[in-house]
PDB file of N, CA and C in Angstrom:
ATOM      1  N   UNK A   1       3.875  38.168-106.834  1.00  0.00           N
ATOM      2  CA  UNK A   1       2.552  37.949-106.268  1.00  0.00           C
ATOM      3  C   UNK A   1       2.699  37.491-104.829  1.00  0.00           C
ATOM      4  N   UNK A   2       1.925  38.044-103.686  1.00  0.00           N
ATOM      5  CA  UNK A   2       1.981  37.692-102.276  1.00  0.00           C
ATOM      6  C   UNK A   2       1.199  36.291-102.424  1.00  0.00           C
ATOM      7  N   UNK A   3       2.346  35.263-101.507  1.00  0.00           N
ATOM      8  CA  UNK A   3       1.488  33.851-101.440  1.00  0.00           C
ATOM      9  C   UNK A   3       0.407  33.643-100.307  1.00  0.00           C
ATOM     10  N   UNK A   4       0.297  34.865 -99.517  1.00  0.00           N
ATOM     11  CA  UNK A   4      -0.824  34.687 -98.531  1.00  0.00           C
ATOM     12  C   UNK A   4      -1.208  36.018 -98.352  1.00  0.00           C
ATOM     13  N   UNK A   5      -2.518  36.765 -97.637  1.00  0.00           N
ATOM     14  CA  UNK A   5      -2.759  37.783 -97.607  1.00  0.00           C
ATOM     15  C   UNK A   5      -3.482  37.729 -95.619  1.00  0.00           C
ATOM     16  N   UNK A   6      -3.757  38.792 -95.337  1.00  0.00           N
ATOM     17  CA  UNK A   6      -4.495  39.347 -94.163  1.00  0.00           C
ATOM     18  C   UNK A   6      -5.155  40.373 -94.267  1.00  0.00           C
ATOM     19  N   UNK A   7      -6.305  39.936 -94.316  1.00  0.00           N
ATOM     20  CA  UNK A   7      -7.063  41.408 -94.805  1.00  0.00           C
ATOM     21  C   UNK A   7      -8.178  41.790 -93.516  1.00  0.00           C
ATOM     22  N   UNK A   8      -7.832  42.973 -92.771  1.00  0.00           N
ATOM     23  CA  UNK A   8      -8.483  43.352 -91.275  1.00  0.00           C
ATOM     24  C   UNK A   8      -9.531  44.605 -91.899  1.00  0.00           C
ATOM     25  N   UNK A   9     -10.764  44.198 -91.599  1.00  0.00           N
ATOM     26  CA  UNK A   9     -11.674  46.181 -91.485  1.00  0.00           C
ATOM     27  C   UNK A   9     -11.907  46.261 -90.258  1.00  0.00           C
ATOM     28  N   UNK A  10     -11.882  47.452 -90.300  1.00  0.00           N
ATOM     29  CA  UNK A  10     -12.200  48.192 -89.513  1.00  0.00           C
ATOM     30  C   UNK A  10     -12.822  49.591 -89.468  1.00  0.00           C
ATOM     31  N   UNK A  11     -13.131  50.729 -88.234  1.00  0.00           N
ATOM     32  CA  UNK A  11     -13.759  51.695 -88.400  1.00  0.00           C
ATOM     33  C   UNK A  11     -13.529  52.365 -87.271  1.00  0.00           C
ATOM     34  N   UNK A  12     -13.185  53.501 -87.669  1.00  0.00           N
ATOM     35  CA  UNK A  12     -13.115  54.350 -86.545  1.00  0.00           C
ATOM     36  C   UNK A  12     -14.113  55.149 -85.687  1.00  0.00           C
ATOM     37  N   UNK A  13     -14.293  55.294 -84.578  1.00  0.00           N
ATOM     38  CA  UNK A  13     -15.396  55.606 -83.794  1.00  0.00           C
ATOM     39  C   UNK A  13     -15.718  56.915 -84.531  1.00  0.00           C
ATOM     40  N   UNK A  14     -16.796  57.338 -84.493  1.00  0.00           N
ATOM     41  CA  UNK A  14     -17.663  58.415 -85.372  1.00  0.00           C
ATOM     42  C   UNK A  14     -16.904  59.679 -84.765  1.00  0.00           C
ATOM     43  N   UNK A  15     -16.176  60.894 -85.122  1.00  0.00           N
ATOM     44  CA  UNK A  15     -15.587  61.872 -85.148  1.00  0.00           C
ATOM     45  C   UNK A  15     -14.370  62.359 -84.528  1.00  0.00           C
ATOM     46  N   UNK A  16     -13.988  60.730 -85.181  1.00  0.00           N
ATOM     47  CA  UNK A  16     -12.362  60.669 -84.442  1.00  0.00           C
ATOM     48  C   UNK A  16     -11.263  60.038 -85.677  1.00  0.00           C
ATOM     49  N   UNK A  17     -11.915  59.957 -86.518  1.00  0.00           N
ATOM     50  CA  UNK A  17     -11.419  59.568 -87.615  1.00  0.00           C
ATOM     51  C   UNK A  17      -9.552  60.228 -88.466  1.00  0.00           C
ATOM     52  N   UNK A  18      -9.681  61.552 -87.940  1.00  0.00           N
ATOM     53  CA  UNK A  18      -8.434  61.732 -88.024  1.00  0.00           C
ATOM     54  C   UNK A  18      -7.229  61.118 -86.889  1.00  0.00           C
ATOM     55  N   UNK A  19      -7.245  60.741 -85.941  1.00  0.00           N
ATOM     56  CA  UNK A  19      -6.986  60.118 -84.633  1.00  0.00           C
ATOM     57  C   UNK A  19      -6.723  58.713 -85.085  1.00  0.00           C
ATOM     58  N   UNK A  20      -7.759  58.142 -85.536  1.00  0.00           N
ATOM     59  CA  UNK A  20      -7.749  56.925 -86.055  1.00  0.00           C
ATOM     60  C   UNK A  20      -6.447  56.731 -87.371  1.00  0.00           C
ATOM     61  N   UNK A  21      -7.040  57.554 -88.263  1.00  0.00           N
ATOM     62  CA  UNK A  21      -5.897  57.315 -89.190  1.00  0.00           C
ATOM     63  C   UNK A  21      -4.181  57.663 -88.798  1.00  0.00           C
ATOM     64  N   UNK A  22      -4.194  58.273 -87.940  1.00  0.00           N
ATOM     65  CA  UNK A  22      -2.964  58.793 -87.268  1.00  0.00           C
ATOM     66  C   UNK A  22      -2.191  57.221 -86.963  1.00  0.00           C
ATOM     67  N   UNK A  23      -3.330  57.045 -85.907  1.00  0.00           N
ATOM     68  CA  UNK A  23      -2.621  55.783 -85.434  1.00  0.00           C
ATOM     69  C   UNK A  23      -2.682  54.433 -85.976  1.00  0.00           C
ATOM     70  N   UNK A  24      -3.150  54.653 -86.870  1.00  0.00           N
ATOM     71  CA  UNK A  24      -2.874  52.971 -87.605  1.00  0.00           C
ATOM     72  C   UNK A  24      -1.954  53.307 -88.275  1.00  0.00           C
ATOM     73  N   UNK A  25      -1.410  54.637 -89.184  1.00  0.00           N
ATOM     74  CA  UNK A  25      -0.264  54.387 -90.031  1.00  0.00           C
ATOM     75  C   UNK A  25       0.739  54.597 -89.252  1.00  0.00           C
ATOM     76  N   UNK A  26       0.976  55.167 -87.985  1.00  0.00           N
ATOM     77  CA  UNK A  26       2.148  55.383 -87.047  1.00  0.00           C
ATOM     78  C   UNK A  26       2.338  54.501 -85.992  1.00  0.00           C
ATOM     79  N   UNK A  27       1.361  53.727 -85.877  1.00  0.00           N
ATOM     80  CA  UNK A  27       1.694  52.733 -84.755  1.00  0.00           C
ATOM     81  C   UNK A  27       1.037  51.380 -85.137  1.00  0.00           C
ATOM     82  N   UNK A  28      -0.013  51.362 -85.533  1.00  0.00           N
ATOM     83  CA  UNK A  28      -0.911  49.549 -85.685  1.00  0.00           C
ATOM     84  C   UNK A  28       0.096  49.254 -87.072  1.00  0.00           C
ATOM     85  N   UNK A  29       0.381  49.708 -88.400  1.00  0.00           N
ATOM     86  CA  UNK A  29       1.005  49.308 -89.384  1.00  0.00           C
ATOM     87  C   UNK A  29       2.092  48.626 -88.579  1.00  0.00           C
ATOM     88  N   UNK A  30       3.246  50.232 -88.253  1.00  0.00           N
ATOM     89  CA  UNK A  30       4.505  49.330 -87.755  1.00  0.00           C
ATOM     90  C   UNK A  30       4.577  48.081 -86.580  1.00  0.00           C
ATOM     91  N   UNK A  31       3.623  47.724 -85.589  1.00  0.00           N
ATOM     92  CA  UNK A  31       3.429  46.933 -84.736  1.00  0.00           C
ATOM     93  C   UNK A  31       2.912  45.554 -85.379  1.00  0.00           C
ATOM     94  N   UNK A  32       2.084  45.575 -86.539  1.00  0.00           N
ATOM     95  CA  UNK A  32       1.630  44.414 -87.336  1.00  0.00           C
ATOM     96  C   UNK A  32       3.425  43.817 -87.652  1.00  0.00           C
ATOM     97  N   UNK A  33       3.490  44.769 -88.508  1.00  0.00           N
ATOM     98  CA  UNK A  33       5.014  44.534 -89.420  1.00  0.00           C
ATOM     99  C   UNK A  33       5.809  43.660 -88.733  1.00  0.00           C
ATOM    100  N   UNK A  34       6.034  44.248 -87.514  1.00  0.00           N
ATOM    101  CA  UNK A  34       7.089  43.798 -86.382  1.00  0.00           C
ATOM    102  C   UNK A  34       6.646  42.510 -85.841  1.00  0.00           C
ATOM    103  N   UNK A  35       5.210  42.509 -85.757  1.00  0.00           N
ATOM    104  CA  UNK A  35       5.166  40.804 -85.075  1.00  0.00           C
ATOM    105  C   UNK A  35       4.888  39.952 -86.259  1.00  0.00           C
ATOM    106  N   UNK A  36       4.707  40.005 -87.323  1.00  0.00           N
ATOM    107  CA  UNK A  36       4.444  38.992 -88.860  1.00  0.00           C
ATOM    108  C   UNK A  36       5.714  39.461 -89.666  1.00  0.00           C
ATOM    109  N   UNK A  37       6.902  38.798 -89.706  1.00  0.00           N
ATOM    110  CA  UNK A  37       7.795  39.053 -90.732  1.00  0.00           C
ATOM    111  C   UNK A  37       7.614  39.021 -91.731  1.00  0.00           C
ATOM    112  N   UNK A  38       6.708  38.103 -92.136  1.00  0.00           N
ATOM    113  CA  UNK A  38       6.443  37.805 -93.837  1.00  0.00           C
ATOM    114  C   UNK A  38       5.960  38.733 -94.277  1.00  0.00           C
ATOM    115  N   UNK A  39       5.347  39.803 -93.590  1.00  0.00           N
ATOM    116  CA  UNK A  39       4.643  41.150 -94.282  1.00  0.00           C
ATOM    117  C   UNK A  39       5.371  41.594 -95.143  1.00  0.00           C
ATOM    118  N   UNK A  40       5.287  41.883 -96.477  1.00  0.00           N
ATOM    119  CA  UNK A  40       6.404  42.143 -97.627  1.00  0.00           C
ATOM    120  C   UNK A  40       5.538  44.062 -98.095  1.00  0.00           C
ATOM    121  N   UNK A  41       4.388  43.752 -97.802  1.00  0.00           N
ATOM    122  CA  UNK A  41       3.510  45.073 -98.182  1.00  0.00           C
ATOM    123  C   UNK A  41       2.585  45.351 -97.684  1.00  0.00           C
ATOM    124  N   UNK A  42       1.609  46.408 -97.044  1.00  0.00           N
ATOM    125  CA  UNK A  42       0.856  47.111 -96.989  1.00  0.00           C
ATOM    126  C   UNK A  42       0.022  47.934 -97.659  1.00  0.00           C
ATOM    127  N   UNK A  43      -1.320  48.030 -97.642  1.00  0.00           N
ATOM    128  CA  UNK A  43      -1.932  48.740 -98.345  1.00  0.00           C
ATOM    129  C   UNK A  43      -3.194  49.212 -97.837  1.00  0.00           C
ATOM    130  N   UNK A  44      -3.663  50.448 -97.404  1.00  0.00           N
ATOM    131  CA  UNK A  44      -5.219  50.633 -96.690  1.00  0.00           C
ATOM    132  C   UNK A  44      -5.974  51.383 -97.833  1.00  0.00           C
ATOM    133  N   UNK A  45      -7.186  51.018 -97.411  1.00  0.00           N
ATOM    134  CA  UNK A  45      -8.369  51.498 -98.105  1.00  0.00           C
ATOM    135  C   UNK A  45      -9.070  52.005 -97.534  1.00  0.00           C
ATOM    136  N   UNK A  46     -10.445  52.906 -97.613  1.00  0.00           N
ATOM    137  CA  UNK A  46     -11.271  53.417 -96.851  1.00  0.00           C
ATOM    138  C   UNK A  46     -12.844  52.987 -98.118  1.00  0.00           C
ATOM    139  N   UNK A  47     -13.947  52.453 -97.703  1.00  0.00           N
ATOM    140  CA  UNK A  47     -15.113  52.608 -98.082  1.00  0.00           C
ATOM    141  C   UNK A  47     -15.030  53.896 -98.883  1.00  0.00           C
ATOM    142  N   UNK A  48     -15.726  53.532 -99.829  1.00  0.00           N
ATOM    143  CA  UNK A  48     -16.805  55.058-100.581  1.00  0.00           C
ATOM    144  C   UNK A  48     -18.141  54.346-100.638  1.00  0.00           C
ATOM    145  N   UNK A  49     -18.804  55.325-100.017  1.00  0.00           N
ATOM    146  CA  UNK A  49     -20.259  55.485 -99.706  1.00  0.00           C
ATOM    147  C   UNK A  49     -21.129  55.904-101.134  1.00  0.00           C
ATOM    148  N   UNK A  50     -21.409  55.662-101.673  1.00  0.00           N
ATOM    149  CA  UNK A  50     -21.887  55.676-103.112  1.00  0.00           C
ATOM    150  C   UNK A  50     -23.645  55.803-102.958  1.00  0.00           C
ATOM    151  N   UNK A  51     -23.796  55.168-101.781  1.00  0.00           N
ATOM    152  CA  UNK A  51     -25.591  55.422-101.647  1.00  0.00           C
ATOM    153  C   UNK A  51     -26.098  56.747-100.851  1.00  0.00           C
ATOM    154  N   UNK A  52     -24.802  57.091-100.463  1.00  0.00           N
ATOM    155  CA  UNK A  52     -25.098  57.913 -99.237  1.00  0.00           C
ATOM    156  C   UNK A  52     -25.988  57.666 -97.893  1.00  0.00           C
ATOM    157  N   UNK A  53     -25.702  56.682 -97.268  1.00  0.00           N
ATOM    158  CA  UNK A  53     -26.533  56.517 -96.674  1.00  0.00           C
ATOM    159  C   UNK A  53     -25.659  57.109 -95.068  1.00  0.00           C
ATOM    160  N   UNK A  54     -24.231  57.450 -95.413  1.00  0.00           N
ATOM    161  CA  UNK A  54     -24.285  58.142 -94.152  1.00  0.00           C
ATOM    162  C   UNK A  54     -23.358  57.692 -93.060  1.00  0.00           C
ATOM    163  N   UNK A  55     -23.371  56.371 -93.224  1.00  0.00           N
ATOM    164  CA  UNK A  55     -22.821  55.695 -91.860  1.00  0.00           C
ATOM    165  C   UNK A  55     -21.484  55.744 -91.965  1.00  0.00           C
ATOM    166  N   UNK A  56     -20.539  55.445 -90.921  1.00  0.00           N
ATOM    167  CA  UNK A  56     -19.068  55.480 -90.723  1.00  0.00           C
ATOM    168  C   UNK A  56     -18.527  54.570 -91.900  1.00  0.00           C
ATOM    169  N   UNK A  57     -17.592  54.909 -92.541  1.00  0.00           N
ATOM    170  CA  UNK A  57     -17.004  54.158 -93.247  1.00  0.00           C
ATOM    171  C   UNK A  57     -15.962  52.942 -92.689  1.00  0.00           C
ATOM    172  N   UNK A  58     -15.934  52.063 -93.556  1.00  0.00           N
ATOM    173  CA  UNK A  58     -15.443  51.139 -92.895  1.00  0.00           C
ATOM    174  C   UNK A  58     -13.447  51.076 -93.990  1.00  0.00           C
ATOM    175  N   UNK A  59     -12.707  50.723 -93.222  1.00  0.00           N
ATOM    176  CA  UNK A  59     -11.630  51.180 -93.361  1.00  0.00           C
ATOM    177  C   UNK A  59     -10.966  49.268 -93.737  1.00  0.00           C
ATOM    178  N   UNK A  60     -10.277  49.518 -94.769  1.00  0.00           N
ATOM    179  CA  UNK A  60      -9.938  47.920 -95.130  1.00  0.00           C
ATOM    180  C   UNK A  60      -8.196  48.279 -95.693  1.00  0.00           C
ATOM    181  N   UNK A  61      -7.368  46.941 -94.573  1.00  0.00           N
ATOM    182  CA  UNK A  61      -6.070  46.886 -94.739  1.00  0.00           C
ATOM    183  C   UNK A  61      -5.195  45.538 -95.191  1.00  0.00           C
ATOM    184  N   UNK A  62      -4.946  45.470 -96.807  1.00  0.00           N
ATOM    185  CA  UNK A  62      -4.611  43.971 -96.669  1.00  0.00           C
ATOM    186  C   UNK A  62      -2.524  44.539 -96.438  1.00  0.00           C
ATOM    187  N   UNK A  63      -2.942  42.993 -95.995  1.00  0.00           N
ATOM    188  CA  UNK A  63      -1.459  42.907 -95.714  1.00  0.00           C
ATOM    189  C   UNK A  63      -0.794  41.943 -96.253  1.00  0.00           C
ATOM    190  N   UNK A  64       0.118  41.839 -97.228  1.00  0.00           N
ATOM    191  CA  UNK A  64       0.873  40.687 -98.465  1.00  0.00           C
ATOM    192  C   UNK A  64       1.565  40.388 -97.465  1.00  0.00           C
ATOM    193  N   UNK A  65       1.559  38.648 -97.873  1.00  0.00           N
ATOM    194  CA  UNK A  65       2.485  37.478 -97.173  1.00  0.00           C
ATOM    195  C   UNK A  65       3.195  37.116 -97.930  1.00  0.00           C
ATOM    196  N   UNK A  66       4.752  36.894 -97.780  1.00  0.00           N
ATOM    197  CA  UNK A  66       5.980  36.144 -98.309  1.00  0.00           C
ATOM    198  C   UNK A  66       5.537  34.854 -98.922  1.00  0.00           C
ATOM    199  N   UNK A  67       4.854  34.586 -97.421  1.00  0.00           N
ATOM    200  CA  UNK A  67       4.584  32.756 -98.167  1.00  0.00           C
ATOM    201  C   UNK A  67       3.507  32.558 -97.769  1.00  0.00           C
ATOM    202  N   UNK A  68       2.577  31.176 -98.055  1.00  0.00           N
ATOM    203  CA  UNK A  68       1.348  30.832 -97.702  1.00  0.00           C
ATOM    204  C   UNK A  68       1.222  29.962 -96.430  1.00  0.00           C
ATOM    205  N   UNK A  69       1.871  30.477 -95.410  1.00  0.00           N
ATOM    206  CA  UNK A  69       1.926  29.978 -94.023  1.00  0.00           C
ATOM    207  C   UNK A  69       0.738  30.782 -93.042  1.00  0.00           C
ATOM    208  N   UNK A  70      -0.118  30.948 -93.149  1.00  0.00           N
ATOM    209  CA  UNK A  70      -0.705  31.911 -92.784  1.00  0.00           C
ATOM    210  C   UNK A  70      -1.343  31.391 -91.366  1.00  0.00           C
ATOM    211  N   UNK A  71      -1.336  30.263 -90.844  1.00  0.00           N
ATOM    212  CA  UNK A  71      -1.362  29.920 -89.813  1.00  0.00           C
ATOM    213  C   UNK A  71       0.188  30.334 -88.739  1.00  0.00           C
ATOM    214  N   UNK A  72       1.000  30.162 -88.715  1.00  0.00           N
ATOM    215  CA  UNK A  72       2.294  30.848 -88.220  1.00  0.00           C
ATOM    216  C   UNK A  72       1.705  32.653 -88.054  1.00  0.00           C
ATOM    217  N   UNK A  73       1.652  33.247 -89.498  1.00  0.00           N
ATOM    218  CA  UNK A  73       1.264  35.252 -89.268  1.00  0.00           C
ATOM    219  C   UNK A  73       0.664  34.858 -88.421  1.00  0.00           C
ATOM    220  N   UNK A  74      -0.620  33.533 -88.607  1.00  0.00           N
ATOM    221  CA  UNK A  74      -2.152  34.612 -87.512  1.00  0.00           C
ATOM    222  C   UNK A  74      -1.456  34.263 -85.807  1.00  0.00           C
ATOM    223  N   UNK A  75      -0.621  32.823 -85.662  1.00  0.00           N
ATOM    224  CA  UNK A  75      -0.342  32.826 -84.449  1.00  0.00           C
ATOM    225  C   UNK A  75       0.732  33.805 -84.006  1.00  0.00           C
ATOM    226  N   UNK A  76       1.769  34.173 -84.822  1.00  0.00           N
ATOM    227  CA  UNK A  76       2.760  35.789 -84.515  1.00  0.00           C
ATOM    228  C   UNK A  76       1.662  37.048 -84.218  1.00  0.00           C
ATOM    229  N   UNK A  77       0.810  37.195 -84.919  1.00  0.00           N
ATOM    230  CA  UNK A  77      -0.485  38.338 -84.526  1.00  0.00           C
ATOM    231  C   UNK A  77      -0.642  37.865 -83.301  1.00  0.00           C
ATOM    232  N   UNK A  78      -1.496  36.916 -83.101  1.00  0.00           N
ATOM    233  CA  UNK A  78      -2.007  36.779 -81.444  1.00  0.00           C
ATOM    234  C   UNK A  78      -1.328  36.572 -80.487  1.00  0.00           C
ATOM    235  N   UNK A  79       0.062  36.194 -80.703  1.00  0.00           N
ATOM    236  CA  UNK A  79       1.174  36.562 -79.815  1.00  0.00           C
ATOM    237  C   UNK A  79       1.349  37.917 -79.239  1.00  0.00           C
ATOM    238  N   UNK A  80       1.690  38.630 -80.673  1.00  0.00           N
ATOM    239  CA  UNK A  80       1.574  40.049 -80.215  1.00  0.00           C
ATOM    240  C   UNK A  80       1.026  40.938 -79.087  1.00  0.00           C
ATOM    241  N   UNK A  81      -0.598  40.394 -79.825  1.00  0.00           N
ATOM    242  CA  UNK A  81      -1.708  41.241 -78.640  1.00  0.00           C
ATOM    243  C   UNK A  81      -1.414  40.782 -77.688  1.00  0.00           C
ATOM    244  N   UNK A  82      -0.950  39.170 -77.005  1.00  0.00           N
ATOM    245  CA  UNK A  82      -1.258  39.032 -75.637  1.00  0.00           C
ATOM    246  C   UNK A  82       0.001  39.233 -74.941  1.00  0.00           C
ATOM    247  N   UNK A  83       0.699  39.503 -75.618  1.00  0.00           N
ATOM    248  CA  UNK A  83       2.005  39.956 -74.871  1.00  0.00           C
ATOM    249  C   UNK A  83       2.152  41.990 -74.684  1.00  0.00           C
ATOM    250  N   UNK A  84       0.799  42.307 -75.715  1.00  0.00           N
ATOM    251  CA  UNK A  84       0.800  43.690 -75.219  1.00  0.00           C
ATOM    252  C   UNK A  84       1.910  44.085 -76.128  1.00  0.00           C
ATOM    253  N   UNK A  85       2.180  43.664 -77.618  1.00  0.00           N
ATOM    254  CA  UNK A  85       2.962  44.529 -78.535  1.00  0.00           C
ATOM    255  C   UNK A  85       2.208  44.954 -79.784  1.00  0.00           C
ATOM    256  N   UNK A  86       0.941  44.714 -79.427  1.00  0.00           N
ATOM    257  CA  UNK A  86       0.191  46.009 -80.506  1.00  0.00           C
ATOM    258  C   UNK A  86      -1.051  46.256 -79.759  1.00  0.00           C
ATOM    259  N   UNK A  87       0.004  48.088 -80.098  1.00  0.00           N
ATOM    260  CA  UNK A  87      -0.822  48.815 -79.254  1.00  0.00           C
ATOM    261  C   UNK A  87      -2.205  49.804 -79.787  1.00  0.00           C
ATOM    262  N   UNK A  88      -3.271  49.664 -79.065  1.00  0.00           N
ATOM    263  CA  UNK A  88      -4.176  49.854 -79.287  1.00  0.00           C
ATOM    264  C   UNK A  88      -4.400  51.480 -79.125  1.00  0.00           C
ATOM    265  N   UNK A  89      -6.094  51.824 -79.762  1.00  0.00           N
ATOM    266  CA  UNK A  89      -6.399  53.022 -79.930  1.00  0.00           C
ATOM    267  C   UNK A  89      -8.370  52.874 -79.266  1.00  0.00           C
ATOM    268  N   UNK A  90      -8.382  53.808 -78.651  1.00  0.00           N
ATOM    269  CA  UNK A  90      -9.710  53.763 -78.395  1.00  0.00           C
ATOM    270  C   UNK A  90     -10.472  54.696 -79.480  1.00  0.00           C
ATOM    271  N   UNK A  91      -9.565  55.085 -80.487  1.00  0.00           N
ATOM    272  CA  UNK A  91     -10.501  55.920 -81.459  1.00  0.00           C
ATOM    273  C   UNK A  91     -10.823  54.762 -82.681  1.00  0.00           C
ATOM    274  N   UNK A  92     -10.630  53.123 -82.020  1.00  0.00           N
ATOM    275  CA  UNK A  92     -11.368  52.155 -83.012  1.00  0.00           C
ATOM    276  C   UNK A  92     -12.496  51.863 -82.517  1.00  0.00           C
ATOM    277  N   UNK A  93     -13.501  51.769 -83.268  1.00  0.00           N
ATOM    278  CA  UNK A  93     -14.807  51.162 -83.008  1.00  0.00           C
ATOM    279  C   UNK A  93     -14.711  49.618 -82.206  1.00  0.00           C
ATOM    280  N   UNK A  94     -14.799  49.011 -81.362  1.00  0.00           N
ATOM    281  CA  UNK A  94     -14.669  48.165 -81.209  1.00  0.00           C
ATOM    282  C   UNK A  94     -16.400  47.446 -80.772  1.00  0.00           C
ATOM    283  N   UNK A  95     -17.299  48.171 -81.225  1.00  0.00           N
ATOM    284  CA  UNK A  95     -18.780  48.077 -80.403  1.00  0.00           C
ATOM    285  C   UNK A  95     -20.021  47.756 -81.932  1.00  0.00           C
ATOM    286  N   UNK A  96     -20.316  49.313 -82.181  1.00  0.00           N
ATOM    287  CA  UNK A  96     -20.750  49.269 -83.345  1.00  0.00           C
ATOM    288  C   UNK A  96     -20.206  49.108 -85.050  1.00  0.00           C
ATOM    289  N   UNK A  97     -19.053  48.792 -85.180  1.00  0.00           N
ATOM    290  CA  UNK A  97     -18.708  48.047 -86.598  1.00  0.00           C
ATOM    291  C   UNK A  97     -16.790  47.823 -85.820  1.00  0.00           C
ATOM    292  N   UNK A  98     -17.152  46.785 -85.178  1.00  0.00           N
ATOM    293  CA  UNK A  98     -15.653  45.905 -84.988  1.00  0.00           C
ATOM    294  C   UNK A  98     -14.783  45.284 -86.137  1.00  0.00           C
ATOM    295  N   UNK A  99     -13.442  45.223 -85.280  1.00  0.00           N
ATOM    296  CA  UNK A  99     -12.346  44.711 -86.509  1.00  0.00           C
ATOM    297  C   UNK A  99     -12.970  43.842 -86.797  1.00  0.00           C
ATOM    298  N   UNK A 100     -12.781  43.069 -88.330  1.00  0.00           N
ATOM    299  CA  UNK A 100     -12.919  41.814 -88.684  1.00  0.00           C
ATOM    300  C   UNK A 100     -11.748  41.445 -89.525  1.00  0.00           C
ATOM    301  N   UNK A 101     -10.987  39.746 -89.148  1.00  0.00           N
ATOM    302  CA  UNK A 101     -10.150  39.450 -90.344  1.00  0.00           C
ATOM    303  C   UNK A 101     -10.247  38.159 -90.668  1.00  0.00           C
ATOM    304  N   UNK A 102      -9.244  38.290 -92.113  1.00  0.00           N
ATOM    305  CA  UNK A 102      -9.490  37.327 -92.603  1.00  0.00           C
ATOM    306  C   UNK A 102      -8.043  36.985 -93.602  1.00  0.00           C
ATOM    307  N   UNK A 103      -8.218  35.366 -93.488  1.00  0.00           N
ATOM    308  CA  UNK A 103      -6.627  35.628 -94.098  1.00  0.00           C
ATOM    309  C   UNK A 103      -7.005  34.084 -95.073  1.00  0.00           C
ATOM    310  N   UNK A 104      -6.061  34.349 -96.075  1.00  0.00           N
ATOM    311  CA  UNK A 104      -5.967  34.237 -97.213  1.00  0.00           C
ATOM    312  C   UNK A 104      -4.985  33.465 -98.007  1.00  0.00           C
ATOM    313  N   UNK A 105      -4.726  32.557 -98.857  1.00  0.00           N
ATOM    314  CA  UNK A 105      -3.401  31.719 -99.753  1.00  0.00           C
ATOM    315  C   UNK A 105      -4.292  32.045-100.777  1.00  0.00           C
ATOM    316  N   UNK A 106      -2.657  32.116-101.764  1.00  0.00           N
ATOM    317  CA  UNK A 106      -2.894  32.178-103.302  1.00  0.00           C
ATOM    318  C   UNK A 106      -3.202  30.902-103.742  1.00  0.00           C
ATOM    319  N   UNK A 107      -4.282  30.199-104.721  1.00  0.00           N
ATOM    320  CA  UNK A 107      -4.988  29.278-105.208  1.00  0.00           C
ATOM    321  C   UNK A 107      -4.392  29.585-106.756  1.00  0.00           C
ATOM    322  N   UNK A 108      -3.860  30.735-107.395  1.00  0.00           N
ATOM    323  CA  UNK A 108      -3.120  30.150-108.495  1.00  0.00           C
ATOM    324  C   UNK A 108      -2.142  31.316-109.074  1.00  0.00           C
ATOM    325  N   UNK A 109      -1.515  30.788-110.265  1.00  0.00           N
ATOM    326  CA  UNK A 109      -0.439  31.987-110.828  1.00  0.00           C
ATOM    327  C   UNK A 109      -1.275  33.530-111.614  1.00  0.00           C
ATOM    328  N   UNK A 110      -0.105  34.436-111.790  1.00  0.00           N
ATOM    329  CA  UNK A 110      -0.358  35.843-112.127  1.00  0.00           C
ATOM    330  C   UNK A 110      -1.427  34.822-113.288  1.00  0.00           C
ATOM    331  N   UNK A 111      -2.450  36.308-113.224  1.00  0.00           N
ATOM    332  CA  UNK A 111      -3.738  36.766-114.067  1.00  0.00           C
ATOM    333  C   UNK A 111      -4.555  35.059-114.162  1.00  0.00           C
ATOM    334  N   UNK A 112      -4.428  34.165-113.695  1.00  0.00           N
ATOM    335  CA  UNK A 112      -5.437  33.246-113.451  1.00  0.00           C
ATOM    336  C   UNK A 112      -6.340  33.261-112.148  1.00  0.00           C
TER     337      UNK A 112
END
């Protein structure tokens, strides 16, 4: 069981979506990886739209932590960006449905 998690959505600008997925599994994955060691796993998701109502889907990536230090990942993340080692894509929404994250410790053992 991961003792901490990071879980980022996001969305790719409306008809760029193949672009988008390109570059998060070829470049934002491995650039996360590289600045948070504890990353042990990866996993992305994409919305299903079930009402149809149409709008961009929103794209959800957790990321399993070694341990429940999750203050250390988030300051290795913001290291990253400001040193300019994760590199960005303008085919992310950053306007109408921006990244959001959120991070996470395990509160108890398997299946409780």
């Amino acid at each position: 069981m991961a003792e901490g998690l990071f879980i980022a959505y996001s969305s790719a600008v409306p008809g760029r979506e193949a672009e988008f997925e390109q570059w998060y599994e070829e470049v934002h994955v491995p650039d996360v990886r590289a600045a948070i060691p504890s990353v042990t796993a990866v996993h992305r998701y994409r919305q299903v739209d079930l009402a149809g109502s149409g709008g961009a889907p929103r794209h959800l990536a957790v990321y399993e932590l070694a341990d429940a230090d999750v203050a250390t990942a988030a300051a290795q993340l913001g290291a990253a960006g400001a040193e300019g080692r994760l590199r960005m894509t303008d085919a992310m929404d950053m306007t109408e449905a921006p990244p959001d994250v959120h991070w996470f410790v395990a509160t108890g053992g398997p299946g409780t």
